[in-house]
C-alpha atoms as a PDB file:
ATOM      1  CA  UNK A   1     -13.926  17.086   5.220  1.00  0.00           C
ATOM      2  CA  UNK A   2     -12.119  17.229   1.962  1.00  0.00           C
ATOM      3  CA  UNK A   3      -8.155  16.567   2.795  1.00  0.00           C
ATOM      4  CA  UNK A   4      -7.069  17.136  -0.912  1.00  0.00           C
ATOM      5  CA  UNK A   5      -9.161  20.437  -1.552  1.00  0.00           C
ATOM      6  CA  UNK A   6      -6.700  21.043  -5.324  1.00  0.00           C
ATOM      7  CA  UNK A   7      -7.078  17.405  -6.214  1.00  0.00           C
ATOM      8  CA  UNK A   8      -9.968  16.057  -8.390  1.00  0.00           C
ATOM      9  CA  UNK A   9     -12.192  12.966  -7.161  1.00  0.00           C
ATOM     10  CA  UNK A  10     -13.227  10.505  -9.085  1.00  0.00           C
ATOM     11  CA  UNK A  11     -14.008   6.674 -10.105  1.00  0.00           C
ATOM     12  CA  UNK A  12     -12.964   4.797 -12.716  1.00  0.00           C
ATOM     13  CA  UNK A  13     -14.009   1.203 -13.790  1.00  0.00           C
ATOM     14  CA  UNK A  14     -11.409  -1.165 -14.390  1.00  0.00           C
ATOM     15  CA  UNK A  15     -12.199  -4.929 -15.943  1.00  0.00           C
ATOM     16  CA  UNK A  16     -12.450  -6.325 -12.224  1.00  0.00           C
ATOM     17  CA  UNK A  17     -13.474  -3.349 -10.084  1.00  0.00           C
ATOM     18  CA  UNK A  18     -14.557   0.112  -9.657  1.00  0.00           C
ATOM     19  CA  UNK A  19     -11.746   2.355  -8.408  1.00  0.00           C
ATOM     20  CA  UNK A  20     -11.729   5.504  -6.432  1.00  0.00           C
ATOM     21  CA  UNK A  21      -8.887   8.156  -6.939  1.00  0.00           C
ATOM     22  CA  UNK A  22      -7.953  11.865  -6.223  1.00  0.00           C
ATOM     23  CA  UNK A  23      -6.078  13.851  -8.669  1.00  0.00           C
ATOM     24  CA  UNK A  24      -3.460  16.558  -8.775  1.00  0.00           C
ATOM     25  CA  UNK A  25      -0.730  18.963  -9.783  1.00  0.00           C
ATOM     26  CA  UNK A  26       0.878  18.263 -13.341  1.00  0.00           C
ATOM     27  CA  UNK A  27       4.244  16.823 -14.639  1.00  0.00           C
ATOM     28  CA  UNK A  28       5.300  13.162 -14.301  1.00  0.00           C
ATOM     29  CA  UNK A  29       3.094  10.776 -12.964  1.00  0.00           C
ATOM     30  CA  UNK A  30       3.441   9.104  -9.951  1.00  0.00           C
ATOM     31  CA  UNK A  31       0.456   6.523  -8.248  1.00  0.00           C
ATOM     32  CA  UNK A  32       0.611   6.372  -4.310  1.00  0.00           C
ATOM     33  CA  UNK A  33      -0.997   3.224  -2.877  1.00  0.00           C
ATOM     34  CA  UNK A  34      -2.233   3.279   1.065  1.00  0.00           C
ATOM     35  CA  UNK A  35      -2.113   0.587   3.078  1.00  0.00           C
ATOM     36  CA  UNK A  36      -4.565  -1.055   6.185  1.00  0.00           C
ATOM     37  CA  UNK A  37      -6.657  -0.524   7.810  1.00  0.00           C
ATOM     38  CA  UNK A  38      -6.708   2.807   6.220  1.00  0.00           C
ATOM     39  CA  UNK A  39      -7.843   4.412   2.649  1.00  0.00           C
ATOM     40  CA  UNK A  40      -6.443   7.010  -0.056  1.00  0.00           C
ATOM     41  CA  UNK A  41      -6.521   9.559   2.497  1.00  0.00           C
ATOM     42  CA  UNK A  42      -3.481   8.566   4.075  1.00  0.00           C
ATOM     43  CA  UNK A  43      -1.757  10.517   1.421  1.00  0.00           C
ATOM     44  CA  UNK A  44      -2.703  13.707   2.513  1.00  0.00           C
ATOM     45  CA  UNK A  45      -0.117  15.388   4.527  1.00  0.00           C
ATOM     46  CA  UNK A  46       2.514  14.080   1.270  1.00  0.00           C
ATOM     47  CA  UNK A  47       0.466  14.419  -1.981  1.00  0.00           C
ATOM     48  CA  UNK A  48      -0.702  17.632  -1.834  1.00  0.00           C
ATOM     49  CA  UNK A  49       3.221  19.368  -1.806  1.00  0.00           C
ATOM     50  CA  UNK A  50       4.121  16.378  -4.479  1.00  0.00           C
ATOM     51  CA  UNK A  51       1.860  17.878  -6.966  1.00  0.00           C
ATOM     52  CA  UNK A  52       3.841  20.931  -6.917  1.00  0.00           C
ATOM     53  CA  UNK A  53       6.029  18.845  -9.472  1.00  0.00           C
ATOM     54  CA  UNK A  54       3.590  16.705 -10.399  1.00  0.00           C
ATOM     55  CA  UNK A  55       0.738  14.506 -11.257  1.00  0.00           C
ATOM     56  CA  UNK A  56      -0.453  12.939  -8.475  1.00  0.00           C
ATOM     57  CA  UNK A  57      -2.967  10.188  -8.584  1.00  0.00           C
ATOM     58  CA  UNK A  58      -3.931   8.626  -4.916  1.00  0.00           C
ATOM     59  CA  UNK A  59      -6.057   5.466  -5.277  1.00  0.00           C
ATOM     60  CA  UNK A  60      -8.222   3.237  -2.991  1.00  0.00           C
ATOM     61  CA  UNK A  61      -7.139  -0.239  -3.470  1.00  0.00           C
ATOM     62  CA  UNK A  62      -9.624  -2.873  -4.571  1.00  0.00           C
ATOM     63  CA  UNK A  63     -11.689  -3.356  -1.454  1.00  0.00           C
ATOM     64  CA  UNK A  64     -11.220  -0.386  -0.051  1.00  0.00           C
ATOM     65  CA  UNK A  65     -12.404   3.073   0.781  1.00  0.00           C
ATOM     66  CA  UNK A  66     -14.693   4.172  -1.951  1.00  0.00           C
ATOM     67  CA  UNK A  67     -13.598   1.207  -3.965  1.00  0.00           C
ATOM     68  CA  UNK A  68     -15.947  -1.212  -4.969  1.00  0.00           C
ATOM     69  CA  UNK A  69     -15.613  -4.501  -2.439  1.00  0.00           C
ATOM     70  CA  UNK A  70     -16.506  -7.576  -4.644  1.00  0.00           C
ATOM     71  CA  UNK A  71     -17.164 -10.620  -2.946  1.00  0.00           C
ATOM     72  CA  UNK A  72     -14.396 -12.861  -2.282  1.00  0.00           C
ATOM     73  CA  UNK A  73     -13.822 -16.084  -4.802  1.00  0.00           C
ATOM     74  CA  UNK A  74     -12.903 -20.051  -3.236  1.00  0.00           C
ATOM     75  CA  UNK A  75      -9.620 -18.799  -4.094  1.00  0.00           C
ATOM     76  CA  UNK A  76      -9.015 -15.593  -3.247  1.00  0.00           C
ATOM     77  CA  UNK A  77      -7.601 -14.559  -7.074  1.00  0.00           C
ATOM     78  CA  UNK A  78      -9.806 -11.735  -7.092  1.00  0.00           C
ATOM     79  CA  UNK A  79      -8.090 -10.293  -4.330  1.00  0.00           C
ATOM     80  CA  UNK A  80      -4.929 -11.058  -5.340  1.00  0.00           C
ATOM     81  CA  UNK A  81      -1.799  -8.744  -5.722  1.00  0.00           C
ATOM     82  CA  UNK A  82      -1.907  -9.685  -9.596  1.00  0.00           C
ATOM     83  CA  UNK A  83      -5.336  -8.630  -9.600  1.00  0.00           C
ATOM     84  CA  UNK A  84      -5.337  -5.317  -7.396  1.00  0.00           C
ATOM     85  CA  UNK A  85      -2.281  -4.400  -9.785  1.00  0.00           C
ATOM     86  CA  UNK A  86      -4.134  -4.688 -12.748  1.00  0.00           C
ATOM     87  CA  UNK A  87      -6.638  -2.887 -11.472  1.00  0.00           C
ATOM     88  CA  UNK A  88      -3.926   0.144 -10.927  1.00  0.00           C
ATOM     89  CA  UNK A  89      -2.329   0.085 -14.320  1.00  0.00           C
ATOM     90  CA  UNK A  90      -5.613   0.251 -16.441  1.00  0.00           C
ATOM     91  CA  UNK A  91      -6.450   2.995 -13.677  1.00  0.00           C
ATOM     92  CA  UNK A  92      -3.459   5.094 -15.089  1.00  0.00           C
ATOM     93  CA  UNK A  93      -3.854   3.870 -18.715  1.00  0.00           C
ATOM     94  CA  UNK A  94      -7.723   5.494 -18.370  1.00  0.00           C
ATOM     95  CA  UNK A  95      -6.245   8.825 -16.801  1.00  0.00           C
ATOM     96  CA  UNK A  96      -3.441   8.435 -20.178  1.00  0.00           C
ATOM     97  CA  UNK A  97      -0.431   7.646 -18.160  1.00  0.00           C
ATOM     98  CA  UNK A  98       1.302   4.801 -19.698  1.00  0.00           C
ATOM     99  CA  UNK A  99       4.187   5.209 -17.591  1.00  0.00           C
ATOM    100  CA  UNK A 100       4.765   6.129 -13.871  1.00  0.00           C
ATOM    101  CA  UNK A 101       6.574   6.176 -10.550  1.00  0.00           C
ATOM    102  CA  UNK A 102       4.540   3.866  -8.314  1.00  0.00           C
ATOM    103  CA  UNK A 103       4.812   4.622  -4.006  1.00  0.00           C
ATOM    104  CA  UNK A 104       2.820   2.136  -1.874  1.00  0.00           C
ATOM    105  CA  UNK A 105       2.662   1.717   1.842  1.00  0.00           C
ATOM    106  CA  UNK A 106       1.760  -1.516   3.398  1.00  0.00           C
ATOM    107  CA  UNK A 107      -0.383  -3.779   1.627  1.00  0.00           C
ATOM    108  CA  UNK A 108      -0.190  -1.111  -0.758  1.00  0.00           C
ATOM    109  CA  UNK A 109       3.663  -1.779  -1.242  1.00  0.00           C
ATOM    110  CA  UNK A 110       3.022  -5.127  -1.973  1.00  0.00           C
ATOM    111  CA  UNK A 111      -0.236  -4.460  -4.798  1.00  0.00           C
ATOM    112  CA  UNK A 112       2.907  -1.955  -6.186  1.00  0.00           C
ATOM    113  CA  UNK A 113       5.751  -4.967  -5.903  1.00  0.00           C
ATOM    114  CA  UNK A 114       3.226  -7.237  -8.004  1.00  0.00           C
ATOM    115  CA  UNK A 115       2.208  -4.407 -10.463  1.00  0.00           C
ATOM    116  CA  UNK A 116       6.210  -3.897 -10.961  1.00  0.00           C
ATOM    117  CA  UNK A 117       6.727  -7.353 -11.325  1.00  0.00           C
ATOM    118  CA  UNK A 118       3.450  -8.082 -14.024  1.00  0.00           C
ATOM    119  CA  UNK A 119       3.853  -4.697 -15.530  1.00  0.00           C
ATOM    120  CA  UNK A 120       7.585  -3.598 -15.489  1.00  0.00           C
ATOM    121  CA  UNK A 121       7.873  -1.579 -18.277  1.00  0.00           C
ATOM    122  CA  UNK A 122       4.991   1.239 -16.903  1.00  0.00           C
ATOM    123  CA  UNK A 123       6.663   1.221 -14.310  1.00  0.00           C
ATOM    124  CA  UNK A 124      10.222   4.456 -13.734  1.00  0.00           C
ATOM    125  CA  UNK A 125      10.763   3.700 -10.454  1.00  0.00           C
ATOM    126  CA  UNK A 126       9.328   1.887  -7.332  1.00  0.00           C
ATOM    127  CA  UNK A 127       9.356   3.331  -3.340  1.00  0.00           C
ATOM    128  CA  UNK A 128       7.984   0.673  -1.328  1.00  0.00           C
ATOM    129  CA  UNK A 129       7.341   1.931   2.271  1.00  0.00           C
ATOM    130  CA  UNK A 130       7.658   0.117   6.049  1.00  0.00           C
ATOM    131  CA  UNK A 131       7.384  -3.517   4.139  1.00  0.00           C
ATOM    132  CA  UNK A 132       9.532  -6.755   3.151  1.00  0.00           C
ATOM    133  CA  UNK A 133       8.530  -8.814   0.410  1.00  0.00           C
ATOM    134  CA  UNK A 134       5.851 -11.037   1.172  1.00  0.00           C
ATOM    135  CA  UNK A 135       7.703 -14.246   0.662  1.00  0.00           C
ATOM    136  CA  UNK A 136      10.530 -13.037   2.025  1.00  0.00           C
ATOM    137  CA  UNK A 137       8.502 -12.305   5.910  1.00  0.00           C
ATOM    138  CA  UNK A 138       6.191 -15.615   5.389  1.00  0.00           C
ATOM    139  CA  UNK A 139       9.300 -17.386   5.402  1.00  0.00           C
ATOM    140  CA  UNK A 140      10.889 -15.514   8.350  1.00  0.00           C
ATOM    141  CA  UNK A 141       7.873 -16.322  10.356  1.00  0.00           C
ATOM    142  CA  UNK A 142       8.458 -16.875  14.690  1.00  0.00           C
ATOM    143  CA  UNK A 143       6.374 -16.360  17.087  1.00  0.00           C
ATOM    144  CA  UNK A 144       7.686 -12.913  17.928  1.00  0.00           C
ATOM    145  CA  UNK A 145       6.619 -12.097  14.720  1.00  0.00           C
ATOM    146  CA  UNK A 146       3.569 -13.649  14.393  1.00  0.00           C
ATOM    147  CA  UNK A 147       2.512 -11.941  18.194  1.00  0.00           C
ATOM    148  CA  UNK A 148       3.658  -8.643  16.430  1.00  0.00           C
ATOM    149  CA  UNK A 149       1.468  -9.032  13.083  1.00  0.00           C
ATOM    150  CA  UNK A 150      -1.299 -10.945  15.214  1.00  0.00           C
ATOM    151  CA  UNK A 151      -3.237  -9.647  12.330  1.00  0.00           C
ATOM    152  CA  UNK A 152      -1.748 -11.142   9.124  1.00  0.00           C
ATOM    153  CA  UNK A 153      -2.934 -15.025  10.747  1.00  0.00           C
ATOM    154  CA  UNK A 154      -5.969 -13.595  12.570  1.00  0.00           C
ATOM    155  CA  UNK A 155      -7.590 -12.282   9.052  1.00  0.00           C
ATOM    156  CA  UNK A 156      -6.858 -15.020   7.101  1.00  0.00           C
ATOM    157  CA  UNK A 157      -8.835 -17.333   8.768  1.00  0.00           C
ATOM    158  CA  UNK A 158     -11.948 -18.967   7.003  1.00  0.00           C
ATOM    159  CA  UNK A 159     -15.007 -16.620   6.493  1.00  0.00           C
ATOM    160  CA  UNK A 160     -16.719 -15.386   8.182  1.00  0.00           C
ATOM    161  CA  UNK A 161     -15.121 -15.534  11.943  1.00  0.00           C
ATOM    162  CA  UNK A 162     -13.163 -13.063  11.180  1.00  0.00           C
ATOM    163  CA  UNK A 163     -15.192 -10.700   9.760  1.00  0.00           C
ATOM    164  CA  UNK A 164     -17.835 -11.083  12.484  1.00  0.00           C
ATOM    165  CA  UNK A 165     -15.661 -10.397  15.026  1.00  0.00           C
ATOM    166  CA  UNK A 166     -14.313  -7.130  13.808  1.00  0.00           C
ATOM    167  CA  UNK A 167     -17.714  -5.688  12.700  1.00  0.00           C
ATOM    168  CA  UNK A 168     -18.469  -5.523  16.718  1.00  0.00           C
ATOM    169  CA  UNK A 169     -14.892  -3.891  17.141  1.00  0.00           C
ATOM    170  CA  UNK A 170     -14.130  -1.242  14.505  1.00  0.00           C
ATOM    171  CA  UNK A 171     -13.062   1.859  16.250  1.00  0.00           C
ATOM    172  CA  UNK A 172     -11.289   0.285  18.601  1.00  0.00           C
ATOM    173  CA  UNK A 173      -9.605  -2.134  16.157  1.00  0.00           C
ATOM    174  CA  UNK A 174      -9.096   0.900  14.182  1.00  0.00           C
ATOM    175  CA  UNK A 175      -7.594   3.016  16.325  1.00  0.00           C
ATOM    176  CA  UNK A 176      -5.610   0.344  18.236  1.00  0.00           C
ATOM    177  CA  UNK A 177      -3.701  -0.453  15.331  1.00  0.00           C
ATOM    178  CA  UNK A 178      -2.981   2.974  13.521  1.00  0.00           C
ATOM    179  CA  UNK A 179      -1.885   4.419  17.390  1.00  0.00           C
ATOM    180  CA  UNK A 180       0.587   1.862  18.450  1.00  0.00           C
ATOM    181  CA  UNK A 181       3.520   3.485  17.173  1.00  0.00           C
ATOM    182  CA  UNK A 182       5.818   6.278  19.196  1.00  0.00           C
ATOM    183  CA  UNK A 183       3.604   8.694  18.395  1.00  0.00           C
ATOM    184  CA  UNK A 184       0.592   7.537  19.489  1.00  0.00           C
ATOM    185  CA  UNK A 185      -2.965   8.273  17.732  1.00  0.00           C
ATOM    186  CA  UNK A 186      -2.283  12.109  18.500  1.00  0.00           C
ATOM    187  CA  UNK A 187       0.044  12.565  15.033  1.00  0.00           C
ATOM    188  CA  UNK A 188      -2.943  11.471  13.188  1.00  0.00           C
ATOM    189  CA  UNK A 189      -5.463  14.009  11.512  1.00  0.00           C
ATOM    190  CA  UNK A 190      -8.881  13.575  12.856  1.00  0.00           C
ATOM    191  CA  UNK A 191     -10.588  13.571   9.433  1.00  0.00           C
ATOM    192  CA  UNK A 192      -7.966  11.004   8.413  1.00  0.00           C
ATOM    193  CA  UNK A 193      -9.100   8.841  11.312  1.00  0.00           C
ATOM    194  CA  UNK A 194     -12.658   9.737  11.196  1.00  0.00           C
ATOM    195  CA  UNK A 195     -12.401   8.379   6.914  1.00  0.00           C
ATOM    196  CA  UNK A 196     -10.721   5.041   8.067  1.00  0.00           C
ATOM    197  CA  UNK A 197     -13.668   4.498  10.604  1.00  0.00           C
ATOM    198  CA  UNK A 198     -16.505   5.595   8.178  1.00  0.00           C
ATOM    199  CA  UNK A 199     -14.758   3.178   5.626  1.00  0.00           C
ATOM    200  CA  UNK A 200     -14.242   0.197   7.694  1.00  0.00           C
ATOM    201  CA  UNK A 201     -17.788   0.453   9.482  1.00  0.00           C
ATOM    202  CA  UNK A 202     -19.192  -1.065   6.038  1.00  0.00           C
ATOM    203  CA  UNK A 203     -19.256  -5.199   6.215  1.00  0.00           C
ATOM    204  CA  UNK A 204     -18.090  -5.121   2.663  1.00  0.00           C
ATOM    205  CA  UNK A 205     -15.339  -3.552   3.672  1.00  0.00           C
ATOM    206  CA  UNK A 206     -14.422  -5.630   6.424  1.00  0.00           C
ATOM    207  CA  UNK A 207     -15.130  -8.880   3.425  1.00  0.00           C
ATOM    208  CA  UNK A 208     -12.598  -7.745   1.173  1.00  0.00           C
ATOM    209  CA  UNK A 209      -9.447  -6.485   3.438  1.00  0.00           C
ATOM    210  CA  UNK A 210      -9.785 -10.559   4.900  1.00  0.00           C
ATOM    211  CA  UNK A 211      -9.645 -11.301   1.525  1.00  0.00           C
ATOM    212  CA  UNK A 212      -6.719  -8.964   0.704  1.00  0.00           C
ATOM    213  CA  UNK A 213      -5.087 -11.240   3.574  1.00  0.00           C
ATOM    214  CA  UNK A 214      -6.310 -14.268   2.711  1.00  0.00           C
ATOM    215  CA  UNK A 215      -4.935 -14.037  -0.920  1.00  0.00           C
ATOM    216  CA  UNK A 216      -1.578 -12.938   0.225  1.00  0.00           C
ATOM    217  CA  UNK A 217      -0.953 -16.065   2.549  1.00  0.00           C
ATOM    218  CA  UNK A 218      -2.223 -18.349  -0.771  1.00  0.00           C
ATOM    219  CA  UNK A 219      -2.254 -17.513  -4.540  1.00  0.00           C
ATOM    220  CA  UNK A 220       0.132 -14.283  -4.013  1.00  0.00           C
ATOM    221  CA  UNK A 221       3.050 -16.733  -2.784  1.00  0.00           C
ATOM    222  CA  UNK A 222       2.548 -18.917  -5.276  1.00  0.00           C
ATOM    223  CA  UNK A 223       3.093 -15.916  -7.636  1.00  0.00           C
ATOM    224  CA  UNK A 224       6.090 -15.034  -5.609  1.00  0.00           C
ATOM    225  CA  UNK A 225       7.487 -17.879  -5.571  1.00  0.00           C
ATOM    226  CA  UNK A 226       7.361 -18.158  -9.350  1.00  0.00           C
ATOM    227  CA  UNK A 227       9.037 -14.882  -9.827  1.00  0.00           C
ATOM    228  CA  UNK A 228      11.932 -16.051  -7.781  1.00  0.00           C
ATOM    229  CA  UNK A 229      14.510 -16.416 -10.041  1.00  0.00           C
ATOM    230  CA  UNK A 230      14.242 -12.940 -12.141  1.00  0.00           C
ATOM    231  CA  UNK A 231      15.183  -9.392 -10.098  1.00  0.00           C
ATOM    232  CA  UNK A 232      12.945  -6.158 -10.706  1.00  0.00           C
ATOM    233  CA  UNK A 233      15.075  -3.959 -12.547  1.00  0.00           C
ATOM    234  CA  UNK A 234      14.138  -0.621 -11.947  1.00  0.00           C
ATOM    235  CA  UNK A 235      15.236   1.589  -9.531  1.00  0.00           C
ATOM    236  CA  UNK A 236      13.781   0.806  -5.788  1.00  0.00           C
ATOM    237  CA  UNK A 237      13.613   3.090  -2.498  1.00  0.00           C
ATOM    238  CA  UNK A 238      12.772   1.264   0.742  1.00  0.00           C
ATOM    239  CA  UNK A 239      11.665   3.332   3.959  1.00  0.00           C
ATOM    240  CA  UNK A 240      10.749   1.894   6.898  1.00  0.00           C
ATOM    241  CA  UNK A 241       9.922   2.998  10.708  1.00  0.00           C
ATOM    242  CA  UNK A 242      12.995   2.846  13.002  1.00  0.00           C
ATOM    243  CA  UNK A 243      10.247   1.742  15.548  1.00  0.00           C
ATOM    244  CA  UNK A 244       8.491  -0.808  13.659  1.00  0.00           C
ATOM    245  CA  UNK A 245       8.375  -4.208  13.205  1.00  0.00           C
ATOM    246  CA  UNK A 246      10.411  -4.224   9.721  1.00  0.00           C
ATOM    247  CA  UNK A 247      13.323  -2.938  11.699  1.00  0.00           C
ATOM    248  CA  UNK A 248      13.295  -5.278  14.578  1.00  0.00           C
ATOM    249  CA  UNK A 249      12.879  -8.169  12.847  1.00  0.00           C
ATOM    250  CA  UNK A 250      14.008  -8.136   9.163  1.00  0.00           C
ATOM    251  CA  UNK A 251      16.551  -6.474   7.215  1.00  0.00           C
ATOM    252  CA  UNK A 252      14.487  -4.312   4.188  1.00  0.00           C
ATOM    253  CA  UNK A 253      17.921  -3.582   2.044  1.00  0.00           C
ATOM    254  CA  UNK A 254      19.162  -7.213   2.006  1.00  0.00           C
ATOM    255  CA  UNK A 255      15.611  -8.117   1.564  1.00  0.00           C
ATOM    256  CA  UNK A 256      14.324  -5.804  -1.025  1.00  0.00           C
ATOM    257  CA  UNK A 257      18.446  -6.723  -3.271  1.00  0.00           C
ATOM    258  CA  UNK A 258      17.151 -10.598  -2.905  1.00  0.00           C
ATOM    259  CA  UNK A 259      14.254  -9.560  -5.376  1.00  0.00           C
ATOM    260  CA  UNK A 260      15.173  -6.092  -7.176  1.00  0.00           C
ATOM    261  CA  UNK A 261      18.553  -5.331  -8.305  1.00  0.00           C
ATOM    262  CA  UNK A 262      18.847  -1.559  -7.783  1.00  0.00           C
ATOM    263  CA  UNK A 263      18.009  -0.833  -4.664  1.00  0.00           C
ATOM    264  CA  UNK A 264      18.558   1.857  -1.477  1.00  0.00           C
ATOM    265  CA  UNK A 265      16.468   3.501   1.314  1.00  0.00           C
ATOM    266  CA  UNK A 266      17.118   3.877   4.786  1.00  0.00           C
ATOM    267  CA  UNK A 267      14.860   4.010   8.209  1.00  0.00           C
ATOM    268  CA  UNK A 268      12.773   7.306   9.436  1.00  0.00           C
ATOM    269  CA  UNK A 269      12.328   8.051  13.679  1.00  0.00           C
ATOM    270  CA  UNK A 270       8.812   6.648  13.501  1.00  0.00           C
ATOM    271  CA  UNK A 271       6.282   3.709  13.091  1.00  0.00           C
ATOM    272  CA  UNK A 272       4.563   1.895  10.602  1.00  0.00           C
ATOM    273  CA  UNK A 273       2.837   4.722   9.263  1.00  0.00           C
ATOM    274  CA  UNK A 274       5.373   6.801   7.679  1.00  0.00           C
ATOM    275  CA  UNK A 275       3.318   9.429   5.390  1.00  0.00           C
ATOM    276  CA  UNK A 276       1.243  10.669   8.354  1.00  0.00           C
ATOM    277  CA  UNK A 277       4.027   9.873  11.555  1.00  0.00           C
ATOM    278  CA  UNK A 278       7.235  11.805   9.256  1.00  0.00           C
ATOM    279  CA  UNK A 279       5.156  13.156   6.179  1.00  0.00           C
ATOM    280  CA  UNK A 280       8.320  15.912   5.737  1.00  0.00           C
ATOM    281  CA  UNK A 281      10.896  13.187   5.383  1.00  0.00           C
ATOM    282  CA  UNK A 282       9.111  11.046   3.574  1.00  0.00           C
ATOM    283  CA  UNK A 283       8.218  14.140   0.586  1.00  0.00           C
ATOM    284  CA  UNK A 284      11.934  15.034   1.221  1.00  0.00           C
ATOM    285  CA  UNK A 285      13.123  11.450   0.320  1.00  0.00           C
ATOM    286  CA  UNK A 286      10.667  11.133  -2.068  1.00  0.00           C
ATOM    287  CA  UNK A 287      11.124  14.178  -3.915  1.00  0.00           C
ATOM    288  CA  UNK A 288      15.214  13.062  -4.067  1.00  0.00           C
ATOM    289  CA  UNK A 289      14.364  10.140  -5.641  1.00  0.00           C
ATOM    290  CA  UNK A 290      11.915  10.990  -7.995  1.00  0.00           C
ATOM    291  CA  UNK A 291      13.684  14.018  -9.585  1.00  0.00           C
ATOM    292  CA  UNK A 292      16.863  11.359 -10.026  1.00  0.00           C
ATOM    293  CA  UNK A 293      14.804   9.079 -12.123  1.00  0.00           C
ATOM    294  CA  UNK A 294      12.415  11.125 -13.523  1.00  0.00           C
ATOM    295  CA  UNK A 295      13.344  10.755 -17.133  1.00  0.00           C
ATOM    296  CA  UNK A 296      14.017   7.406 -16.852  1.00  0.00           C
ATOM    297  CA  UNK A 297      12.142   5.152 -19.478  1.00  0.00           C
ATOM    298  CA  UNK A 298      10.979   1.666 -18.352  1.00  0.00           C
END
């Protein structure tokens, strides 16, 4: 079932990986990034009215969906948020966007805090959705938060336990993580779930969103922590679920001003997964932020 029926599909080989997209609409450009255990198609209840105003360009991350899933390296770098980012900007260099607003959910909020942070001046304005920085929740870790995000120390663990264990388990894994939140799996399209499944069934698949984990508890803090001392300087919009972990147990303003000096947002009645839980708010608040910073040169 095609959940973008105006948008244009197609790959696009970047110097690490092959790269799956969907296209649409015209004017300014703006890249929305998905996060896991999901693909592109999360997008689809958002990008579609986006493109009204314009260009839309949905992407699976390196490792996922239609994306090619290379093998993982000792040290994860090839999975890396410095790596995945690349990935992104010669995607939108290929399609001749040199600039762009960048939106990422999840894991792809923190591919788009990297690609902001490597690649600043592409980049008009940044939305990062239902996340704190990386650093920032490694730091923060308890055990109420590590029995919340069981996930983040379950994944990261050596090759290939992991993955063996979740190959026997991928609907239910599937579907027990993108239905926990008020809503319940019901709010979710049953394309949309039946995409995540078909994408997640493949072992390569499974491989490369450990990885994805595995590089974000090494090399991508090391990165962080590098970056500590300099604040992203263009204009940031943080969303997260009123009924999510980010609200309980962090504070996404302070967190997001300890690392990007222009920065505002507030929470939606939902979950984790904002696009597809409170797609209406999250066009509405996207669509007010965009149009303010639209002309805005990097």
């Amino acid at each position: 079932m095609n959940l973008f029926p105006a948008f244009k599909q197609s790959k696009i080989r970047t110097s690490g990986a092959t790269i799956n997209l969907v296209v649409g609409g015209s004017g300014p450009a703006v890249l929305l990034l998905h996060g896991y255990p999901e693909t592109l198609a999360m997008w689809h209840k958002v990008a579609p009215a986006l493109a009204r105003d314009y260009t839309v360009v949905c992407a699976d991350l390196r490792g996922y969906g239609g994306s090619s899933k290379p093998q993982g390296l000792p040290d994860h770098s090839n999975y890396s948020k410095r790596a995945m980012a690349k990935d992104m900007v010669e995607v939108m260099a290929a399609l001749g966007h040199r600039h762009f607003h960048l939106v990422g959910h999840d894991r792809g909020a923190r591919v788009a805090h990297r690609l902001a942070r490597d690649h600043g001046k592409r980049v008009r304005s940044l939305a990062v959705l239902d996340i704190s920085p990386t650093l920032t929740m490694y730091r923060r870790t308890d055990q109420d938060f590590a029995t919340a995000y069981y996930h983040w120390f379950f994944l990261i663990q050596k090759a290939p336990l992991p993955e063996m264990l979740l190959a026997k388990q991928v609907p239910h894994y599937i579907i027990g993580r993108i239905g926990r939140g008020p809503g319940g799996i019901r709010v979710f399209d049953r394309n949309a779930l039946r995409e995540y499944v078909r994408a997640f069934r493949d072992p390569r698949t499974i491989h490369a969103t450990c990885e994805d984990y595995r590089a974000a508890a090494t090399i991508d803090l090391l990165h962080d922590k590098k970056d500590l001392r300099t604040k992203i300087k263009m204009p940031v919009l943080v969303l997260w679920g009123k009924h999510g972990v980010i609200e309980a147990m962090f504070k996404p303003l302070a967190d997001w001003r300890e690392v990007a000096s222009d920065v505002r947002g507030r929470s939606l009645d939902c979950g984790h997964f904002l696009p597809e839980e409170r797609p209406e708010e999250v066009l509405a608040e996207l669509r007010r932020f965009l149009a303010t910073h639209s002309d805005r040169q990097p």
